[in-house]
C-alpha atoms as a PDB file:
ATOM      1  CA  UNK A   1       4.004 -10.191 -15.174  1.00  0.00           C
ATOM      2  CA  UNK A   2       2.695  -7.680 -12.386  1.00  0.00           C
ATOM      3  CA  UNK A   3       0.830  -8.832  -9.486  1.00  0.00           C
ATOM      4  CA  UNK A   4      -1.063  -6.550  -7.593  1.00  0.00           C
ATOM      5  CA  UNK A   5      -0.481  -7.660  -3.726  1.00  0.00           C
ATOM      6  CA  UNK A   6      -3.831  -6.269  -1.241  1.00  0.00           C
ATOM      7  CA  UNK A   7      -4.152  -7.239   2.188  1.00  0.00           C
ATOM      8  CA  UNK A   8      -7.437  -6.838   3.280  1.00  0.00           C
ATOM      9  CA  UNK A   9      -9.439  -8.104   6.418  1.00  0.00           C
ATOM     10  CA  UNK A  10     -13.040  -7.126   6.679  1.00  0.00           C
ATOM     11  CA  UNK A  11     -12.819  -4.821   3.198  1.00  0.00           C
ATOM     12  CA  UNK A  12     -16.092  -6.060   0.851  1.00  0.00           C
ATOM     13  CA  UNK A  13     -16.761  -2.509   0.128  1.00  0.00           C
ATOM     14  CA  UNK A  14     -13.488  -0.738  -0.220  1.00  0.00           C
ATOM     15  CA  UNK A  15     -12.245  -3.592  -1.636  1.00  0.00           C
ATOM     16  CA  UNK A  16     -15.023  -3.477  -4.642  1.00  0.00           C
ATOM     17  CA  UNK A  17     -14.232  -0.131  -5.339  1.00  0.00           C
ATOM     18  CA  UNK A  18     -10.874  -0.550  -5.517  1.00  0.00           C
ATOM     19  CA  UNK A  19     -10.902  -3.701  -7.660  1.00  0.00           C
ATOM     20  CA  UNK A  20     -13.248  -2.068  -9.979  1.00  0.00           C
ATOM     21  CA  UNK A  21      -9.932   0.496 -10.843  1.00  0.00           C
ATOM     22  CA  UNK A  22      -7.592  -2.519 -10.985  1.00  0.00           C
ATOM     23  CA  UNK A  23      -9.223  -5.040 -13.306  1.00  0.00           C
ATOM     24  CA  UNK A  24      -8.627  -5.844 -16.643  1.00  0.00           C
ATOM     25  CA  UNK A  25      -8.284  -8.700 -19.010  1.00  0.00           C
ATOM     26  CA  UNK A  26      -4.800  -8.238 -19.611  1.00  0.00           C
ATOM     27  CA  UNK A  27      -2.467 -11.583 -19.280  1.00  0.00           C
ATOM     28  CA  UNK A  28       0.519 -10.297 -17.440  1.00  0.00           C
ATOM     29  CA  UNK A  29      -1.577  -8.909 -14.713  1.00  0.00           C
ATOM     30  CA  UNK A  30      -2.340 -10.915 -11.583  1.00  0.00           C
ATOM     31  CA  UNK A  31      -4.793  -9.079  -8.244  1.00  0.00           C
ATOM     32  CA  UNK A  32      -3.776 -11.034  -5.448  1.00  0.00           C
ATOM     33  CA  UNK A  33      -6.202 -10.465  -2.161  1.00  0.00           C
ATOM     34  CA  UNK A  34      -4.597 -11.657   1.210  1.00  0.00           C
ATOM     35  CA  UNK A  35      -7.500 -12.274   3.271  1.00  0.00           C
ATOM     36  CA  UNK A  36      -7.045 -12.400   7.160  1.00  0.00           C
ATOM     37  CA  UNK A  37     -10.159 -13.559   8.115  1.00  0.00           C
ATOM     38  CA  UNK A  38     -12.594 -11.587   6.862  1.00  0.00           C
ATOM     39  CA  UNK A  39     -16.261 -12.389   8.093  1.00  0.00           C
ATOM     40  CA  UNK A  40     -18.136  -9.941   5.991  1.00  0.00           C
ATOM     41  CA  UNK A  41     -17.563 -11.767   2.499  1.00  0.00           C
ATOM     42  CA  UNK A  42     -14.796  -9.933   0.970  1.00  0.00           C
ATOM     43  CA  UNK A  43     -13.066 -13.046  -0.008  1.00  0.00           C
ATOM     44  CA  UNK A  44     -15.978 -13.853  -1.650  1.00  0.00           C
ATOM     45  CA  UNK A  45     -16.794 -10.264  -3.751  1.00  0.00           C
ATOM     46  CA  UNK A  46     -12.547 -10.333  -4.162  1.00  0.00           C
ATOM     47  CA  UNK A  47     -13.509 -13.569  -6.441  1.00  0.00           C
ATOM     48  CA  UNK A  48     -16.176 -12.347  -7.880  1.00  0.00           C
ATOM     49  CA  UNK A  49     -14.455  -9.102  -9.360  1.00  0.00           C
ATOM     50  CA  UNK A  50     -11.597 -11.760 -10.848  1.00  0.00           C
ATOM     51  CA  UNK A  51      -8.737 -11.670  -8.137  1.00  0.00           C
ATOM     52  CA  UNK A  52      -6.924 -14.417  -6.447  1.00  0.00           C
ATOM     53  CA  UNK A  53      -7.652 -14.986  -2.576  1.00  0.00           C
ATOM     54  CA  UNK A  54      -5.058 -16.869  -0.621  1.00  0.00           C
ATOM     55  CA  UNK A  55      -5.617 -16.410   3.590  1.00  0.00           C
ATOM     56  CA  UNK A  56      -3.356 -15.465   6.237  1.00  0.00           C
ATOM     57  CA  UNK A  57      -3.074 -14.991   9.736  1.00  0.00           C
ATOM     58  CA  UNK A  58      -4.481 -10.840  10.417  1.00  0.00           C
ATOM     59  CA  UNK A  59      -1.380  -8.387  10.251  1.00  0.00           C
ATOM     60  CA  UNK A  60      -0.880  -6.276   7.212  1.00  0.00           C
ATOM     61  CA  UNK A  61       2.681  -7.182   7.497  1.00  0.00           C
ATOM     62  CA  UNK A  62       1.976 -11.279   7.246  1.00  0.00           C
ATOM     63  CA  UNK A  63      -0.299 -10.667   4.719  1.00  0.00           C
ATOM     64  CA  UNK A  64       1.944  -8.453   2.556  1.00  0.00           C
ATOM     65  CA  UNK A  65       4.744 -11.142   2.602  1.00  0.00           C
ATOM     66  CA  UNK A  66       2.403 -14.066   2.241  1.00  0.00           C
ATOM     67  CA  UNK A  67       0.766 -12.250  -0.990  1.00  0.00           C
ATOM     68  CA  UNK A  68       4.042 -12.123  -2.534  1.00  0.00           C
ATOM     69  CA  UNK A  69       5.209 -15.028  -1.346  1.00  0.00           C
ATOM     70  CA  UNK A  70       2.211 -16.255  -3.305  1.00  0.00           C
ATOM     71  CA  UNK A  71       2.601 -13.963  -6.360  1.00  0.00           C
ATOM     72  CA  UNK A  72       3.896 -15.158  -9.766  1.00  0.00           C
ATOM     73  CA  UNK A  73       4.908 -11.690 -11.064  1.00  0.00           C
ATOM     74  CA  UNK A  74       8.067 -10.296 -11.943  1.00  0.00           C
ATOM     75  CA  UNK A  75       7.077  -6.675 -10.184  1.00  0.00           C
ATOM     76  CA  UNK A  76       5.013  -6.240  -7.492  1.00  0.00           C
ATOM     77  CA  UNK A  77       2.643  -3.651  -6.691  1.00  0.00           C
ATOM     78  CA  UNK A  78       1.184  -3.338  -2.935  1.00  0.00           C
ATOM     79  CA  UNK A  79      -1.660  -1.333  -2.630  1.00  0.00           C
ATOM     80  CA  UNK A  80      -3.620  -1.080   0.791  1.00  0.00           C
ATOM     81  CA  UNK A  81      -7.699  -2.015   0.578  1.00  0.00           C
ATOM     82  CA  UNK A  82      -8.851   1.337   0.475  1.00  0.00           C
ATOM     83  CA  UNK A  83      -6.226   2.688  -1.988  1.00  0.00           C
ATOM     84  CA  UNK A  84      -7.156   2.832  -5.683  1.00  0.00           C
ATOM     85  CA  UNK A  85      -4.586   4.076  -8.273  1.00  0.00           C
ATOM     86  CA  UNK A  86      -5.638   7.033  -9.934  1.00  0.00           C
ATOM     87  CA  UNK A  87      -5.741   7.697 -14.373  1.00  0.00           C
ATOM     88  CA  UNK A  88      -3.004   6.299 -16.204  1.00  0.00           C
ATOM     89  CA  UNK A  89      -1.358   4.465 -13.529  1.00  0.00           C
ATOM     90  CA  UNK A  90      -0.580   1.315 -15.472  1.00  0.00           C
ATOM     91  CA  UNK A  91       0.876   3.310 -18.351  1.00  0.00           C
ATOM     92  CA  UNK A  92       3.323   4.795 -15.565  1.00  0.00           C
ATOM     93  CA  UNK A  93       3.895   0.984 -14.386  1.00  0.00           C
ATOM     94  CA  UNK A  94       4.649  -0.326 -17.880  1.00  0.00           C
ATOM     95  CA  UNK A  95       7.118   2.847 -18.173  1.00  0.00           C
ATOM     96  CA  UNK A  96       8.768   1.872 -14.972  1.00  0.00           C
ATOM     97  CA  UNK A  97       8.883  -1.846 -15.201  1.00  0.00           C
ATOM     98  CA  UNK A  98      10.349  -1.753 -18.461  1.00  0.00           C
ATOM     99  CA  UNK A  99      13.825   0.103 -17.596  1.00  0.00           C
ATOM    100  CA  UNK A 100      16.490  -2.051 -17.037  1.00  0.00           C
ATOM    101  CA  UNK A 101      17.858   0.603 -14.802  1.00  0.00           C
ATOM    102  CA  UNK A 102      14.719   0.644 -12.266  1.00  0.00           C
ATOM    103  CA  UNK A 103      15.738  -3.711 -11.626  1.00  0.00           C
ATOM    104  CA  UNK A 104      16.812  -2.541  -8.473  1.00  0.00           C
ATOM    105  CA  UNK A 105      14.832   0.717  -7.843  1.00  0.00           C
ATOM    106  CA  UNK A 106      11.001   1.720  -6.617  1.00  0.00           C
ATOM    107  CA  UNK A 107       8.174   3.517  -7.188  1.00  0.00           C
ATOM    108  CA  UNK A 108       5.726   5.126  -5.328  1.00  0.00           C
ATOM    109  CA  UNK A 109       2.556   7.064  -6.105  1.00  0.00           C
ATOM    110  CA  UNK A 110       1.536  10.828  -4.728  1.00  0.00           C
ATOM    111  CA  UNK A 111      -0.995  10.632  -2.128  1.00  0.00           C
ATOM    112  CA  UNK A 112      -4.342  11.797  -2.825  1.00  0.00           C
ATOM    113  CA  UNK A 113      -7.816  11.319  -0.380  1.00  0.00           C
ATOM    114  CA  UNK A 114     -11.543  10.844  -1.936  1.00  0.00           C
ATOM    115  CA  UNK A 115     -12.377  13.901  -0.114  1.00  0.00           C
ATOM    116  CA  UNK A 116     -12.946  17.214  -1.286  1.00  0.00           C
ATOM    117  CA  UNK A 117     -12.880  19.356   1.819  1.00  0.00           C
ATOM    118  CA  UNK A 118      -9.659  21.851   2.356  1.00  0.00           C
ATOM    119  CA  UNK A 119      -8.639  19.863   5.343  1.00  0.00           C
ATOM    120  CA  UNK A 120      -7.428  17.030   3.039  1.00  0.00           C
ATOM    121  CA  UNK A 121      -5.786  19.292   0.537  1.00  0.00           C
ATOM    122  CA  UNK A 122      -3.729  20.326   3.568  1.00  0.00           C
ATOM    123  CA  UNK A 123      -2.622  16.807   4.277  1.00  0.00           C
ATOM    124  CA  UNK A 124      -1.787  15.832   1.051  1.00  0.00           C
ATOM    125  CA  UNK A 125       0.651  19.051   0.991  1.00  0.00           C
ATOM    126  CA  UNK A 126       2.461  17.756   4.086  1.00  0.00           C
ATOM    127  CA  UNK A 127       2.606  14.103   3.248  1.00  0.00           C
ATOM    128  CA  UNK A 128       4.261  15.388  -0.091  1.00  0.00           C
ATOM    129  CA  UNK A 129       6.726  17.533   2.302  1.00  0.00           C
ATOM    130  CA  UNK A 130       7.341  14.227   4.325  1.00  0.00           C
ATOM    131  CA  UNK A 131       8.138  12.488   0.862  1.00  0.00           C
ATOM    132  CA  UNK A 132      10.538  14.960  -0.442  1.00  0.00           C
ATOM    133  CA  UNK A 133      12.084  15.802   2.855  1.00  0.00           C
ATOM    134  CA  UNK A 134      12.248  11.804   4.504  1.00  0.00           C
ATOM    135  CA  UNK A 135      12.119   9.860   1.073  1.00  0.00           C
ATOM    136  CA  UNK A 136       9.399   8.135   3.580  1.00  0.00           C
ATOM    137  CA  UNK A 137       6.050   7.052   1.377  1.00  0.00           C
ATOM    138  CA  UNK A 138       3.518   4.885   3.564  1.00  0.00           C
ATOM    139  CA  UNK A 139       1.179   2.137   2.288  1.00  0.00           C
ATOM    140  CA  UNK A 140      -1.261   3.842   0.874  1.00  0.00           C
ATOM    141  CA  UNK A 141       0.736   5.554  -1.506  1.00  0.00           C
ATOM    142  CA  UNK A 142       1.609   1.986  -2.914  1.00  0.00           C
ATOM    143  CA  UNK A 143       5.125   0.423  -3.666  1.00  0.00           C
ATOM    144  CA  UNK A 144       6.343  -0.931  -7.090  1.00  0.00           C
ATOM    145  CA  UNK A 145       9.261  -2.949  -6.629  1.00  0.00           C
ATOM    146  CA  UNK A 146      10.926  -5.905  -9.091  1.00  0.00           C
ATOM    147  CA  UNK A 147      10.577  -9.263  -7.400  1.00  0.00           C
ATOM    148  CA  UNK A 148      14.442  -9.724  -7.201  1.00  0.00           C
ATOM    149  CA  UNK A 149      14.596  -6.270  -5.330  1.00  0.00           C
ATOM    150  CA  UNK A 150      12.416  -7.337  -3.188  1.00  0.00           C
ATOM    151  CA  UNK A 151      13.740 -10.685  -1.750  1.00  0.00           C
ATOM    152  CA  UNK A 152      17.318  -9.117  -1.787  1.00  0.00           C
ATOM    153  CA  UNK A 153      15.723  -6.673   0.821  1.00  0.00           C
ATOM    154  CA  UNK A 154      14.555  -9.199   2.864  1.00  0.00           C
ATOM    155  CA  UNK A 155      10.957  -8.300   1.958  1.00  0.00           C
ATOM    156  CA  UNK A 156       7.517  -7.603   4.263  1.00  0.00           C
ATOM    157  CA  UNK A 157       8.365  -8.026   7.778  1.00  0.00           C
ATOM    158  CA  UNK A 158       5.137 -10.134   9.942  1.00  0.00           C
ATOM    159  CA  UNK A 159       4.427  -6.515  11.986  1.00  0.00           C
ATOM    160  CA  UNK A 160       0.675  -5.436  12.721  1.00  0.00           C
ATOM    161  CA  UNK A 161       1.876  -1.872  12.126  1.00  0.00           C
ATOM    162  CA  UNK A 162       4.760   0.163  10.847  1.00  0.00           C
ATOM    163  CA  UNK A 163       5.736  -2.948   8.275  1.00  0.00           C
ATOM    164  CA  UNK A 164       5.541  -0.055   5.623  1.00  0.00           C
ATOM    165  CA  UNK A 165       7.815   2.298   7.169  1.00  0.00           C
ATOM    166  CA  UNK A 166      10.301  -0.723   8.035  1.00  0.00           C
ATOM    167  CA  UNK A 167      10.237  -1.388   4.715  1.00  0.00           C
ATOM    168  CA  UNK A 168      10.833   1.316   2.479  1.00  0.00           C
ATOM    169  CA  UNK A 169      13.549   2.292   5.111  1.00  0.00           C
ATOM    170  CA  UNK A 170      15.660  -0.821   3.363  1.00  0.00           C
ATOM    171  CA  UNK A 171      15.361   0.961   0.485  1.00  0.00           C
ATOM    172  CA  UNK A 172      17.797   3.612   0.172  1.00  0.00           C
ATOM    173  CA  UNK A 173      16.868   7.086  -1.205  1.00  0.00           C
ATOM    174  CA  UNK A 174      18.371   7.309  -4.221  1.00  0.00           C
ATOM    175  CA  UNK A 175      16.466   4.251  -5.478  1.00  0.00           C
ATOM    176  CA  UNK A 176      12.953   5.403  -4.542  1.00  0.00           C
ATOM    177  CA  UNK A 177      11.016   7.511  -7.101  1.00  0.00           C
ATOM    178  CA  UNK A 178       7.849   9.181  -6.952  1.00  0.00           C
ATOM    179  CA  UNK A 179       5.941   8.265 -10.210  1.00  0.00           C
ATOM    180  CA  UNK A 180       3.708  10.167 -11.986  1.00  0.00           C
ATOM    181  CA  UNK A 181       0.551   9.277 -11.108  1.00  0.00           C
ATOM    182  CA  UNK A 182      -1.440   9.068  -7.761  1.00  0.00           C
ATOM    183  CA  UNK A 183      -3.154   6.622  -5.506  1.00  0.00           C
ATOM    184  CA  UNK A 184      -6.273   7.777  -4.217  1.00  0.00           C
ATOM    185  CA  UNK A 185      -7.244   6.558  -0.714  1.00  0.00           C
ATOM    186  CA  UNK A 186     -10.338   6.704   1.088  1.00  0.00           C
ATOM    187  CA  UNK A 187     -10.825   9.551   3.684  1.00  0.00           C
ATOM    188  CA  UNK A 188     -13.283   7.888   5.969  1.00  0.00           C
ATOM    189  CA  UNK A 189     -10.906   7.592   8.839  1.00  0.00           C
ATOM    190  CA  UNK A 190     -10.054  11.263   8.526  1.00  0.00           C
ATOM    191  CA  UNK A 191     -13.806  12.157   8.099  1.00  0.00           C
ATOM    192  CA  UNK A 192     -15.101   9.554  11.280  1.00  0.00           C
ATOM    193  CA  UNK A 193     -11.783  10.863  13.643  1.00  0.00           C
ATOM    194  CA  UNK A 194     -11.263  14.368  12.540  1.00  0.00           C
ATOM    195  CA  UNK A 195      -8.271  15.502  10.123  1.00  0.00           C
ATOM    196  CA  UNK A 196      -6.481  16.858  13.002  1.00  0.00           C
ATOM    197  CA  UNK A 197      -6.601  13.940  15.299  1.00  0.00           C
ATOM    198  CA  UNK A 198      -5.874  11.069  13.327  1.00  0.00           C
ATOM    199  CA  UNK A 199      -3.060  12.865  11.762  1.00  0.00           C
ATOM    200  CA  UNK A 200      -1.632  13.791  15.614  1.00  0.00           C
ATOM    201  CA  UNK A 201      -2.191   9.802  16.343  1.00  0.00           C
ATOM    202  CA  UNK A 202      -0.192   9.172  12.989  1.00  0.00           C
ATOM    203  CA  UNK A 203       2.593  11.073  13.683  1.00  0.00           C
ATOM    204  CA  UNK A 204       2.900  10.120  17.960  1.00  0.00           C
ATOM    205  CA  UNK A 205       2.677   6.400  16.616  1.00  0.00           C
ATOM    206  CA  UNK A 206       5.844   7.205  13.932  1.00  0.00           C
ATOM    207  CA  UNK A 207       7.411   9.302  16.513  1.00  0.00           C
ATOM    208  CA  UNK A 208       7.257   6.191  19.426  1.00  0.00           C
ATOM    209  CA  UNK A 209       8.462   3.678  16.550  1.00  0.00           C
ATOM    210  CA  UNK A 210      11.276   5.273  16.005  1.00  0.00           C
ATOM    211  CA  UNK A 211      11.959   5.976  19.165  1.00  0.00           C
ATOM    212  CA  UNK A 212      12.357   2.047  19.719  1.00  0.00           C
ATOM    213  CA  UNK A 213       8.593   1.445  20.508  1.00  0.00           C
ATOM    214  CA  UNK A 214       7.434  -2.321  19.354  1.00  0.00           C
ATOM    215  CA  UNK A 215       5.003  -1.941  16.277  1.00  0.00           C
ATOM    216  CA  UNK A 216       2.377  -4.241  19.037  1.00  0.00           C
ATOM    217  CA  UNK A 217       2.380  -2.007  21.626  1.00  0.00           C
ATOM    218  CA  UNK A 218       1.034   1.128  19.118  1.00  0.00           C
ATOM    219  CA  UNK A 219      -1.488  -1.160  17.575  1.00  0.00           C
ATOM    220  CA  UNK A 220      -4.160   0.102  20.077  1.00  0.00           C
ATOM    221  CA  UNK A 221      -2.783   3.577  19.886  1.00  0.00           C
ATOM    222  CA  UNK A 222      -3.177   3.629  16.111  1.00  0.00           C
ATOM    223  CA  UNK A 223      -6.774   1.883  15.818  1.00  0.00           C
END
């Protein structure tokens, strides 16, 4: 079984869109929404468009490792609210998850934005670079890991930011692979802050992190 792990707080209408990609009548797939408190009904439409909604305390880490805490799949696949997986991604998952030799491996998908304008062609160049260069996907590009992988790693840290990064740094290089497929996120933080600036808050948030900077003193930075 897969199980399809979303934390979402406040996320009706990304959330829709995204579940309208994701849902199907197949058995041995299980959508999982991790609701932090939403007041604008998403647990609600999550229902209504056939997922599962357990709650959590708000913090995308939390709510990562409470949805697969939750989960009843063999593989897990987190995808962020506004993140949709793009044409034949569950042919690419079935590929995956059924070599023995990727029980202790992951996948990630190549990053792609709803957004047509050169500005996000640009970004989607460099977060490939970043990928190639850093083996260092982020949430949005989505993580497919085996259930067995996962809690040998320790799984999701409870962080309000940064719990991807911590994450996938666990996982060593050689067992991440890009997959052939993408995830398609929505742009609408790029569009309301301006390509240039939320990518410069992006990377001084990273940058401070690793420099030893607590994921809840960049929260404020980063929103």
């Amino acid at each position: 079984m897969l199980s399809i792990v979303i934390p979402a707080l406040n996320d009706r209408d990304r959330l829709a869109r995204a579940l309208e990609s994701l849902t199907s009548d197949d058995p041995d797939t299980e959508i999982l929404i991790v609701d932090g408190g939403s007041v604008d009904g998403t647990a609600d439409a999550a229902r209504a468009l056939g997922a599962r909604v357990v709650t959590s305390t708000p913090g995308r880490g939390g709510q990562l490792a409470a949805g697969a805490d939750e989960s009843l799949g063999d593989w897990l696949l987190f995808l962020h609210a506004d993140t949709r997986p793009g044409p034949g991604w569950r042919t690419v998952v079935n590929r995956f998850t059924a070599e023995p030799a990727n029980r202790f491996r992951a996948g990630y998908f190549t990053f792609a934005l709803d957004d047509g304008a050169p500005e996000a062609r640009r970004l989607e160049k460099v977060v490939a670079w970043r990928c190639r260069t850093f083996a260092l996907p982020y949430g949005d590009q989505g993580l497919l890991i085996g259930r067995e992988f996962y809690d040998t790693l320790g799984g999701f840290k409870d962080l309000p930011l940064m719990e991807d990064v911590e994450f996938v740094r666990r996982i060593s290089r050689h067992r991440l692979e890009l997959l052939p497929a993408i995830a398609v996120t929505s742009a609408e933080r790029y569009r309301r802050d301006g390509y240039f600036l939320r990518s410069a808050r992006n990377l001084v948030c990273l940058s401070l992190y690793f420099l030893g900077v607590p994921p809840a003193s960049l929260v404020g930075l980063y929103r």
